[in-house]
PDB file of N, CA and C in Angstrom:
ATOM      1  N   UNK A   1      -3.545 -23.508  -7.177  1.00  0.00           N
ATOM      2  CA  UNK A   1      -3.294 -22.490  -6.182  1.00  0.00           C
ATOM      3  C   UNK A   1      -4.332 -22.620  -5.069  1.00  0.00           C
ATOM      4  N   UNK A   2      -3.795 -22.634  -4.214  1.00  0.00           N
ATOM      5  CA  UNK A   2      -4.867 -22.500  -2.515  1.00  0.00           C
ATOM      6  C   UNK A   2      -5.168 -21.217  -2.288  1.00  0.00           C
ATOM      7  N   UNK A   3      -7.012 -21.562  -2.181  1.00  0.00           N
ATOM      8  CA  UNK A   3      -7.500 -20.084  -1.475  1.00  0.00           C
ATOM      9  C   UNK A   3      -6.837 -19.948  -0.423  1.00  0.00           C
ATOM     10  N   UNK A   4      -6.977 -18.171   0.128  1.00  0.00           N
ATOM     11  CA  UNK A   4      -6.140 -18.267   1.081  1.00  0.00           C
ATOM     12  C   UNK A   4      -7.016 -16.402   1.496  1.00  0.00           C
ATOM     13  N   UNK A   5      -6.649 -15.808   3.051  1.00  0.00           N
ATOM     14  CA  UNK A   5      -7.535 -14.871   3.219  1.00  0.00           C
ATOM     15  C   UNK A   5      -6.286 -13.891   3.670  1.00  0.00           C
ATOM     16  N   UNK A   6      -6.701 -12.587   3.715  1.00  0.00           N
ATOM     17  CA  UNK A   6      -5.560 -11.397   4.079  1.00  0.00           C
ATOM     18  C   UNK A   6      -6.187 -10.381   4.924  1.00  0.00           C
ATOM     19  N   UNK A   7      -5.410 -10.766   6.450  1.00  0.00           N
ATOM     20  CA  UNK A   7      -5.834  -9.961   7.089  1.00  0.00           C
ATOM     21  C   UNK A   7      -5.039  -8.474   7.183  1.00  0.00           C
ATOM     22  N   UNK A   8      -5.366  -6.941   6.720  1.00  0.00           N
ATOM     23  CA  UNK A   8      -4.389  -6.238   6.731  1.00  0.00           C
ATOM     24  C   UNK A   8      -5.131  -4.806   7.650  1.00  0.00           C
ATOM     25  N   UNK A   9      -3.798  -4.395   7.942  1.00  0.00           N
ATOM     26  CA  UNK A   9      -3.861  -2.875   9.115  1.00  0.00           C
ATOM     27  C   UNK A   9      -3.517  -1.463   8.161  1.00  0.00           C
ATOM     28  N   UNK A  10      -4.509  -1.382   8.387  1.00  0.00           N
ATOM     29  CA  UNK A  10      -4.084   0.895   8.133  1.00  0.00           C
ATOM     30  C   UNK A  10      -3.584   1.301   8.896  1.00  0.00           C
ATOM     31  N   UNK A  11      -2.623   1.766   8.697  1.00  0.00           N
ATOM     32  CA  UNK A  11      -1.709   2.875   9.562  1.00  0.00           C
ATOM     33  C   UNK A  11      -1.562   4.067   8.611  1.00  0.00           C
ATOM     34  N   UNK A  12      -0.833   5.193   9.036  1.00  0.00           N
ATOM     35  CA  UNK A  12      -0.730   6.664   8.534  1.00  0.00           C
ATOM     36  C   UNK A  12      -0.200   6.512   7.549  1.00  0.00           C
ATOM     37  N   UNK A  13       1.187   5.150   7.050  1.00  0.00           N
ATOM     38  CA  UNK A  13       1.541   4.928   6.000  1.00  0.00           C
ATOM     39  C   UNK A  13       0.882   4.146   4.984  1.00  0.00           C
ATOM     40  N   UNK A  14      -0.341   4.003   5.008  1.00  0.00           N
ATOM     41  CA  UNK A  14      -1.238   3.108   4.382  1.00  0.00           C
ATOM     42  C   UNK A  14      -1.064   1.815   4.702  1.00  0.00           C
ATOM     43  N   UNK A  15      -1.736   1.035   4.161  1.00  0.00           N
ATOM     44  CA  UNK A  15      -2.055  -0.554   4.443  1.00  0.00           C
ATOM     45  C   UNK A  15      -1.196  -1.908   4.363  1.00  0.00           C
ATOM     46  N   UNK A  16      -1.272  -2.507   5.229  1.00  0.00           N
ATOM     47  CA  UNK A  16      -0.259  -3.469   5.593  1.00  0.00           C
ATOM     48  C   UNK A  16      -0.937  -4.797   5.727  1.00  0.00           C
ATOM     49  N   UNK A  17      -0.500  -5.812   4.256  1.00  0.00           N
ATOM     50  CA  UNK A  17      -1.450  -7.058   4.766  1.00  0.00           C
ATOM     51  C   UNK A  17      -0.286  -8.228   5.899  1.00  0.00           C
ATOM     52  N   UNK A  18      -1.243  -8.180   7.271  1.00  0.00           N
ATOM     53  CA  UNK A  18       0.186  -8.508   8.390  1.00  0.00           C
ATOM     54  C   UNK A  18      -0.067 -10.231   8.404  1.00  0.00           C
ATOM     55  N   UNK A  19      -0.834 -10.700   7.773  1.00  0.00           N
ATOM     56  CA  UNK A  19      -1.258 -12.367   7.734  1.00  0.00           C
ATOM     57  C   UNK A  19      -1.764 -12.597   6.935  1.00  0.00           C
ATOM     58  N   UNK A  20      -1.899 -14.161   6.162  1.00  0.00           N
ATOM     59  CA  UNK A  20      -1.960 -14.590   5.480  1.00  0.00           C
ATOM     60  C   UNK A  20      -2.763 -15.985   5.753  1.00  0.00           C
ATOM     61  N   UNK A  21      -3.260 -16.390   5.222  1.00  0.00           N
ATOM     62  CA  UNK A  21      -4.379 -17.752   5.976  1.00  0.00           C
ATOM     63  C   UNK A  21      -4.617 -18.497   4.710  1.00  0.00           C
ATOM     64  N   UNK A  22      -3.788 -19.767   4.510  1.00  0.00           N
ATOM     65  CA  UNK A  22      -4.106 -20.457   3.560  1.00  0.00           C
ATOM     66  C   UNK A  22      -5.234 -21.583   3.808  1.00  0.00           C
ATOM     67  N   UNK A  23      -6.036 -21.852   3.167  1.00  0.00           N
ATOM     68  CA  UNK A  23      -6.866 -22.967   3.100  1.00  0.00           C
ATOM     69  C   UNK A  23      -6.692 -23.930   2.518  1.00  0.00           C
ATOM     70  N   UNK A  24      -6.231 -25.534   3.145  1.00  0.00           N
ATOM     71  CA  UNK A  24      -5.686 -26.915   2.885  1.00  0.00           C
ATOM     72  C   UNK A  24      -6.432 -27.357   2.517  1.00  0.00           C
ATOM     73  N   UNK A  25      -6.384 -28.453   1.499  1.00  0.00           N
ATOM     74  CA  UNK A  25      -7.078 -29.151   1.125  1.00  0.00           C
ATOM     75  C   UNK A  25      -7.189 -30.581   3.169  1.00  0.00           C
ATOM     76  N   UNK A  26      -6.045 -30.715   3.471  1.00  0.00           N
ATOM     77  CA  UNK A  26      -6.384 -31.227   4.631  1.00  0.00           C
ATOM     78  C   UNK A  26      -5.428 -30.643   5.687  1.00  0.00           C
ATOM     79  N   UNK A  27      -6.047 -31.043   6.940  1.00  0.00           N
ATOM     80  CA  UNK A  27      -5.442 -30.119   7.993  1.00  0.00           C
ATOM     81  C   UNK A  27      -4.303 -30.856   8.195  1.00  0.00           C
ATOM     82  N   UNK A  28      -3.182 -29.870   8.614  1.00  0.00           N
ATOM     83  CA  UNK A  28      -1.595 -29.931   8.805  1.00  0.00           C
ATOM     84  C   UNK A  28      -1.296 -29.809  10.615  1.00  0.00           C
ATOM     85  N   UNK A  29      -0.687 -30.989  11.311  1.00  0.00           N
ATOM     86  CA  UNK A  29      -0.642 -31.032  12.852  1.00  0.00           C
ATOM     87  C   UNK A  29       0.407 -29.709  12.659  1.00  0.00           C
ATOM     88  N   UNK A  30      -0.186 -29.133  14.114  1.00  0.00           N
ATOM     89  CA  UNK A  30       0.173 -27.886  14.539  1.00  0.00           C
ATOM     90  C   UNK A  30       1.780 -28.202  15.000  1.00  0.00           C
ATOM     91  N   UNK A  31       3.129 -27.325  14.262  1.00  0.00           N
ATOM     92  CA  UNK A  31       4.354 -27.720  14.485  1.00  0.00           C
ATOM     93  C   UNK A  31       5.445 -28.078  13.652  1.00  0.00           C
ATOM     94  N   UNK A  32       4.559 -28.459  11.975  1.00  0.00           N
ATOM     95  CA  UNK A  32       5.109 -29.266  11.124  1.00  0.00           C
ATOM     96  C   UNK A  32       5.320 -28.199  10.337  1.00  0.00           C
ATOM     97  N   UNK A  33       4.942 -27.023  10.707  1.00  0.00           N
ATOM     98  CA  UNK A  33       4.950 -25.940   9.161  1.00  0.00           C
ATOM     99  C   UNK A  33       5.635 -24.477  10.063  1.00  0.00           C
ATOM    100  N   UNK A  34       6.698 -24.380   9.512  1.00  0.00           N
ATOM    101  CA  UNK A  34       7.380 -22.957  10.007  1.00  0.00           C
ATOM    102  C   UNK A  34       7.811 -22.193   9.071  1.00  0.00           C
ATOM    103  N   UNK A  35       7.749 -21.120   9.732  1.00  0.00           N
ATOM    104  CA  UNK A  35       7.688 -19.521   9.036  1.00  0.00           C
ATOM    105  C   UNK A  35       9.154 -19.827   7.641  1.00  0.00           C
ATOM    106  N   UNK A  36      10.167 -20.651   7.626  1.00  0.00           N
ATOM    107  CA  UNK A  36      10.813 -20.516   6.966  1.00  0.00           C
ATOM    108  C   UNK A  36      10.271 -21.236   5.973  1.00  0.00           C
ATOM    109  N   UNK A  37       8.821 -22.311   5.741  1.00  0.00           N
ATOM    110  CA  UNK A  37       8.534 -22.851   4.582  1.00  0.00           C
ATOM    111  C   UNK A  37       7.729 -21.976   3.532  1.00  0.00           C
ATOM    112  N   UNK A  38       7.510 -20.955   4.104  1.00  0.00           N
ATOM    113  CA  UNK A  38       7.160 -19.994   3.101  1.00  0.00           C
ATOM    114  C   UNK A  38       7.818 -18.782   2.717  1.00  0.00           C
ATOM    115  N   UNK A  39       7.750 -18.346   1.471  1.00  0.00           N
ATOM    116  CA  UNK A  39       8.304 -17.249   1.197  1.00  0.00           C
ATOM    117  C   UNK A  39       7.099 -16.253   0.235  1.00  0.00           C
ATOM    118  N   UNK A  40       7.025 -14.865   0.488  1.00  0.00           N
ATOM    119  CA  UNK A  40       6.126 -14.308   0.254  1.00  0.00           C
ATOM    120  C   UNK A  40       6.629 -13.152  -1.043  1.00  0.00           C
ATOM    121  N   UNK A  41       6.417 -12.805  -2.006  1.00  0.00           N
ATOM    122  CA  UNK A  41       6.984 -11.909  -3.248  1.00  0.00           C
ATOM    123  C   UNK A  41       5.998 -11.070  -3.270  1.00  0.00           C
ATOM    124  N   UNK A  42       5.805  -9.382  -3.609  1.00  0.00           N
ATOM    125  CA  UNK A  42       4.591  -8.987  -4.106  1.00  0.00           C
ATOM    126  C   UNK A  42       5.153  -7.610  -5.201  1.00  0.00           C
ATOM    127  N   UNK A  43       4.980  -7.787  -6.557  1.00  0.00           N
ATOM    128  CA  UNK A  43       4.750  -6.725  -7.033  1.00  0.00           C
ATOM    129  C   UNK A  43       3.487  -5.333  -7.481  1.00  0.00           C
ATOM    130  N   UNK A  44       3.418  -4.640  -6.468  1.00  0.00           N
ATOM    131  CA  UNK A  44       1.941  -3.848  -7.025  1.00  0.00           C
ATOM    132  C   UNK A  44       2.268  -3.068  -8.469  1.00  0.00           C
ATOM    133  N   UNK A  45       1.094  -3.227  -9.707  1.00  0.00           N
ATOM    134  CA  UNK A  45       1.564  -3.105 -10.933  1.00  0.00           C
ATOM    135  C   UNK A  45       0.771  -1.997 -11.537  1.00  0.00           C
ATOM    136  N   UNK A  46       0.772  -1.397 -12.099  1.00  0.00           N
ATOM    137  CA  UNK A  46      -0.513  -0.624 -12.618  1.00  0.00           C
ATOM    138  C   UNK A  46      -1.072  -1.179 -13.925  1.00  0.00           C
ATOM    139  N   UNK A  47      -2.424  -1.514 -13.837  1.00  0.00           N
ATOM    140  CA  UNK A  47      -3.244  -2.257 -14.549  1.00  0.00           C
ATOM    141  C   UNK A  47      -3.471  -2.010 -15.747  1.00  0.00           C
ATOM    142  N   UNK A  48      -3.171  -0.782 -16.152  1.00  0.00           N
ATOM    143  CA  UNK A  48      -3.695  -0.489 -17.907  1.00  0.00           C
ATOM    144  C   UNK A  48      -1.893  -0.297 -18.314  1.00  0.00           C
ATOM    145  N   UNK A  49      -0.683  -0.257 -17.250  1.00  0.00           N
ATOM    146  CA  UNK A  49       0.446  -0.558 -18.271  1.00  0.00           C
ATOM    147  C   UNK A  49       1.697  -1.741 -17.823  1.00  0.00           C
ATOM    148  N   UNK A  50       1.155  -2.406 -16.615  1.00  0.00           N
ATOM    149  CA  UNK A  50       2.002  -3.189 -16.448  1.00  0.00           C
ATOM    150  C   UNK A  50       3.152  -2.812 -15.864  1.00  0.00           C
ATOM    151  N   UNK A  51       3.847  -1.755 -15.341  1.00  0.00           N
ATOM    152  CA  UNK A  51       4.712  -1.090 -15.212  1.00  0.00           C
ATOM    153  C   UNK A  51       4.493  -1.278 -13.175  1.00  0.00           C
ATOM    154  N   UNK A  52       5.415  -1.844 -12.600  1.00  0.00           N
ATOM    155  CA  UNK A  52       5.870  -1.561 -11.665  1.00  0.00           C
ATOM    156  C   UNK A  52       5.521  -0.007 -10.697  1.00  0.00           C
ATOM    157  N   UNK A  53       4.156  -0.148  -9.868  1.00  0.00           N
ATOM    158  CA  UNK A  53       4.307   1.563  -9.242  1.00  0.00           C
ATOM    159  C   UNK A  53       5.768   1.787  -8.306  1.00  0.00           C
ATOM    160  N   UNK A  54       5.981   3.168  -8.555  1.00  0.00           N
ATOM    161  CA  UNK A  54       6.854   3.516  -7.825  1.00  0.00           C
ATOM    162  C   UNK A  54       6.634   4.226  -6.510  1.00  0.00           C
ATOM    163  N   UNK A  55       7.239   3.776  -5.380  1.00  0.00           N
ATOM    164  CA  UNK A  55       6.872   4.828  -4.045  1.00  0.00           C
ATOM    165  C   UNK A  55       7.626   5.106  -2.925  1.00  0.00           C
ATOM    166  N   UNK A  56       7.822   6.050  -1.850  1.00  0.00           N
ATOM    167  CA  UNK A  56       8.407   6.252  -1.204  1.00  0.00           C
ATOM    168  C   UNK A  56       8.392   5.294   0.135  1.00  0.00           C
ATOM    169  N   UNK A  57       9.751   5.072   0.962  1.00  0.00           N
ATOM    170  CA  UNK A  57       9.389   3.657   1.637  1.00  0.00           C
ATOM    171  C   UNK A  57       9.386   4.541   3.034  1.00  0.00           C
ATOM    172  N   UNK A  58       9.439   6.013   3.016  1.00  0.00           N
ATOM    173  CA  UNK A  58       9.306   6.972   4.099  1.00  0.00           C
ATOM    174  C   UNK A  58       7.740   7.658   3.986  1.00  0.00           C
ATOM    175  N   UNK A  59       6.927   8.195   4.934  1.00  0.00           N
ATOM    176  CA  UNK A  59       5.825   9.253   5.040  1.00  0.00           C
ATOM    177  C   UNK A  59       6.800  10.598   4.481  1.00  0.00           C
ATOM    178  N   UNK A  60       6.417  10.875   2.996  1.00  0.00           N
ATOM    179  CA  UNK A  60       6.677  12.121   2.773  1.00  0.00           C
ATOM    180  C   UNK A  60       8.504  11.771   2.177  1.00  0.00           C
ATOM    181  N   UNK A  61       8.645  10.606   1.752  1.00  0.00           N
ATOM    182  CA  UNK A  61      10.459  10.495   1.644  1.00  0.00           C
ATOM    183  C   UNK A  61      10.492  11.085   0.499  1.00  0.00           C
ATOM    184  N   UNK A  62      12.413  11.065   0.148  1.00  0.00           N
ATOM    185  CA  UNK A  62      12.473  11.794  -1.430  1.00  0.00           C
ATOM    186  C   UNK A  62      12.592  10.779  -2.212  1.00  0.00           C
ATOM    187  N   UNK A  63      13.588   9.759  -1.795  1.00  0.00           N
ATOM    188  CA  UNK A  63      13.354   8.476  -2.752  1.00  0.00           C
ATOM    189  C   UNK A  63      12.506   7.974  -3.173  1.00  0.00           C
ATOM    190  N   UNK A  64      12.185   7.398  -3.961  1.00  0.00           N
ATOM    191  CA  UNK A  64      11.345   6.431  -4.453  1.00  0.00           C
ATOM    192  C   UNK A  64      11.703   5.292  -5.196  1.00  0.00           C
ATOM    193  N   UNK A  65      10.848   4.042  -4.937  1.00  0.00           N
ATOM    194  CA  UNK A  65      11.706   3.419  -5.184  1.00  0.00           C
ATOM    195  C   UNK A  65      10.671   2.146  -5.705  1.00  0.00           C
ATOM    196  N   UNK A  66      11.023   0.790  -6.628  1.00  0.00           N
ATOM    197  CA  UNK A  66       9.743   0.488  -7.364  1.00  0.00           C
ATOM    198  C   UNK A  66       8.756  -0.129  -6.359  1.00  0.00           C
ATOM    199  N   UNK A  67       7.522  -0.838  -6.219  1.00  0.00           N
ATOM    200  CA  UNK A  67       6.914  -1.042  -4.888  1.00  0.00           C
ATOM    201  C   UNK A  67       6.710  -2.549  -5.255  1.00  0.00           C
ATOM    202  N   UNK A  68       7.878  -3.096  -4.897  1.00  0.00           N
ATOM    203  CA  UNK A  68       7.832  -4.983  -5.308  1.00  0.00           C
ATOM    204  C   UNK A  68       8.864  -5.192  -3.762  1.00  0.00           C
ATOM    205  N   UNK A  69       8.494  -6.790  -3.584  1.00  0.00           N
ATOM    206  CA  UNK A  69       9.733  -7.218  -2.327  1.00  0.00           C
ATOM    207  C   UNK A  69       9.309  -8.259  -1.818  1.00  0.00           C
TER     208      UNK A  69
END
C-alpha cells in the first residue's frame, strides 16, 4: 500500500477529506493518470463493534442512513 496524505475541510456539516495525495515510489509525467483511474470506497466503523455508524446525509435530517460510499 502507498503512503498517501488527506487534505480535509470543516464545514457546519462536519469534515470533508476533499484530496488525496499519493506518494510513488517514482514520479508519473503529468497527463498519464486521470480521475477515472481511481476509485475511492470508505466505510466509517465503530471500533469496539465493527458495526457500520449510522448518519444523517442532511444538517439535522430524519433519515439515516449507514455512513459507507
Amino acid at each position: 500500500m502507498l503512503k498517501y496524505k488527506t487534505y480535509t475541510v470543516v464545514t457546519d456539516n462536519g469534515p470533508y477529506v476533499t484530496k488525496l495525495i499519493l506518494e510513488t515510489p517514482y514520479e508519473i509525467a503529468n497527463g498519464l493518470v486521470h480521475k477515472s483511474t481511481f476509485s475511492v470506497y470508505v466505510e466509517r466503523r465503530n471500533p469496539s463493534t465493527g458495526e457500520v455508524f449510522l448518519g444523517a446525509r442532511e444538517w439535522l435530517g430524519e433519515k439515516i442512513y449507514p455512513s459507507k460510499g
